[in-house]
Protein backbone atom coordinates (compact mmCIF):
# COMPACT_ATOMS: atom_id res chain seq x y z
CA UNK A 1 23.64 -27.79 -32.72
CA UNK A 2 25.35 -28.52 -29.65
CA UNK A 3 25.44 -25.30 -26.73
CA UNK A 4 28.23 -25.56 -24.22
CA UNK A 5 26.54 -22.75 -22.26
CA UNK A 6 22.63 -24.37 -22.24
CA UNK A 7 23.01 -25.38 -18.83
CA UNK A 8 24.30 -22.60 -17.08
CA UNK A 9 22.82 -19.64 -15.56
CA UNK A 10 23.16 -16.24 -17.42
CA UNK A 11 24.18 -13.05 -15.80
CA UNK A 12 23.42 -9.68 -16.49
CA UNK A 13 27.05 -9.53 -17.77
CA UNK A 14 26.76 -12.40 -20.20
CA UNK A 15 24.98 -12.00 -23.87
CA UNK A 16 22.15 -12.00 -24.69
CA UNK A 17 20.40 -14.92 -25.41
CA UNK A 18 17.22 -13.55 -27.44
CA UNK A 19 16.12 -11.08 -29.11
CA UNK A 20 13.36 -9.13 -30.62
CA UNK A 21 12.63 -6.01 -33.55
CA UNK A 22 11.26 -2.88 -32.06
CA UNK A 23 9.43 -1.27 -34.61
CA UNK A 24 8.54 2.78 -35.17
CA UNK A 25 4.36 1.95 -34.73
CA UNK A 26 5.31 0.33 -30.72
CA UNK A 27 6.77 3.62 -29.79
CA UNK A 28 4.78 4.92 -26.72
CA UNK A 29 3.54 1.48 -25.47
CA UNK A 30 4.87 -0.94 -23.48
CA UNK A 31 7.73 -3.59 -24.59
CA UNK A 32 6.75 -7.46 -24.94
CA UNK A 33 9.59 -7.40 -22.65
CA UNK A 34 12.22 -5.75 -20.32
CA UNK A 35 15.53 -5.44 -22.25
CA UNK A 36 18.93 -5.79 -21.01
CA UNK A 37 20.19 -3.64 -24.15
CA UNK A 38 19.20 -2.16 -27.16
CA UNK A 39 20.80 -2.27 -30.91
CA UNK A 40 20.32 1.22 -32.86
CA UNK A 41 20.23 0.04 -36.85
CA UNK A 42 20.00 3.50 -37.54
CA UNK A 43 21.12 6.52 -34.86
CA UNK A 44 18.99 9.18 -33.24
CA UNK A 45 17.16 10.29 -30.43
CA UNK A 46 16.09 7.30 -28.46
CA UNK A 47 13.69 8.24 -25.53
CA UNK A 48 13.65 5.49 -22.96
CA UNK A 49 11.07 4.64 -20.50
CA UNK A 50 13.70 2.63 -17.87
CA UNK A 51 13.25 -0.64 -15.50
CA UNK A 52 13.55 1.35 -12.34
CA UNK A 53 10.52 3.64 -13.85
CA UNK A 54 12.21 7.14 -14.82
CA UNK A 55 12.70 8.59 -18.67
CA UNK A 56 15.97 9.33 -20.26
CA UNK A 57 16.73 11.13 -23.55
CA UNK A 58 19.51 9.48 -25.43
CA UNK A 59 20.56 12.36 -27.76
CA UNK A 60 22.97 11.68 -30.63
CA UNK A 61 23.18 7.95 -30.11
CA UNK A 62 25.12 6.40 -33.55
CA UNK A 63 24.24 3.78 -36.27
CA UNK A 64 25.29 0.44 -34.90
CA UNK A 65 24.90 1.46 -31.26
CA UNK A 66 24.29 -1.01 -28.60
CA UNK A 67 23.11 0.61 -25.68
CA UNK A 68 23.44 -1.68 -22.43
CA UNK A 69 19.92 -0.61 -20.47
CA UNK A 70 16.82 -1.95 -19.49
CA UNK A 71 14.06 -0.23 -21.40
CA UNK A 72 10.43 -1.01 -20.70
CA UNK A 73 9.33 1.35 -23.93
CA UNK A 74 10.67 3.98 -25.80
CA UNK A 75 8.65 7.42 -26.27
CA UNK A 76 7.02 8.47 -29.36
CA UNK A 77 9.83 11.25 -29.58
CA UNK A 78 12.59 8.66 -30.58
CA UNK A 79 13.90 9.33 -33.75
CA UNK A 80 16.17 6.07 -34.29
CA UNK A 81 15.30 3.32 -36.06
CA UNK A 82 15.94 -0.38 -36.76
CA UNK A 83 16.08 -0.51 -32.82
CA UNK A 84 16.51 -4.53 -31.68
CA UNK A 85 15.61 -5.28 -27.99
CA UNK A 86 18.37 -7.76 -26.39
CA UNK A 87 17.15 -9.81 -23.92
């Protein structure tokens, strides 16, 4: 299939380009890689270890959620599920 957009350069306003499950048993380690945002299958509490290095609870977040940060893990305390790391 043919892609228009193969040859340009994405920014960190354009869409994602891959992406990747994040599954209950990774909580509390490290992400195969940095996101640019996260999909919430199922809403929650999503505890985020950030790019820049600090930890921020997400409280309430809904099913369906995309949440545009850069998450190097999530903590063990994150109750949401079917989470999808957009890269």
């Amino acid at each position: 299939m043919a892609d228009a957009f193969e040859n340009l350069n994405p920014g960190l306003e354009a869409p994602a380009r891959q992406a990747f499950a994040i599954g209950t048993a990774t909580y509390g380690t490290a992400l195969a890689q940095t996101t640019r945002a996260l999909f919430v299958g199922t809403g929650g509490t999503v505890v985020a270890e950030m790019a820049g290095g600090n930890t921020v609870t997400f409280a309430g977040v809904q099913d369906g959620s995309i949440l545009p940060i850069r998450v190097v893990a999530l903590g063990t305390a994150t109750s949401a599920t079917g989470i999808v790391g957009l890269v």
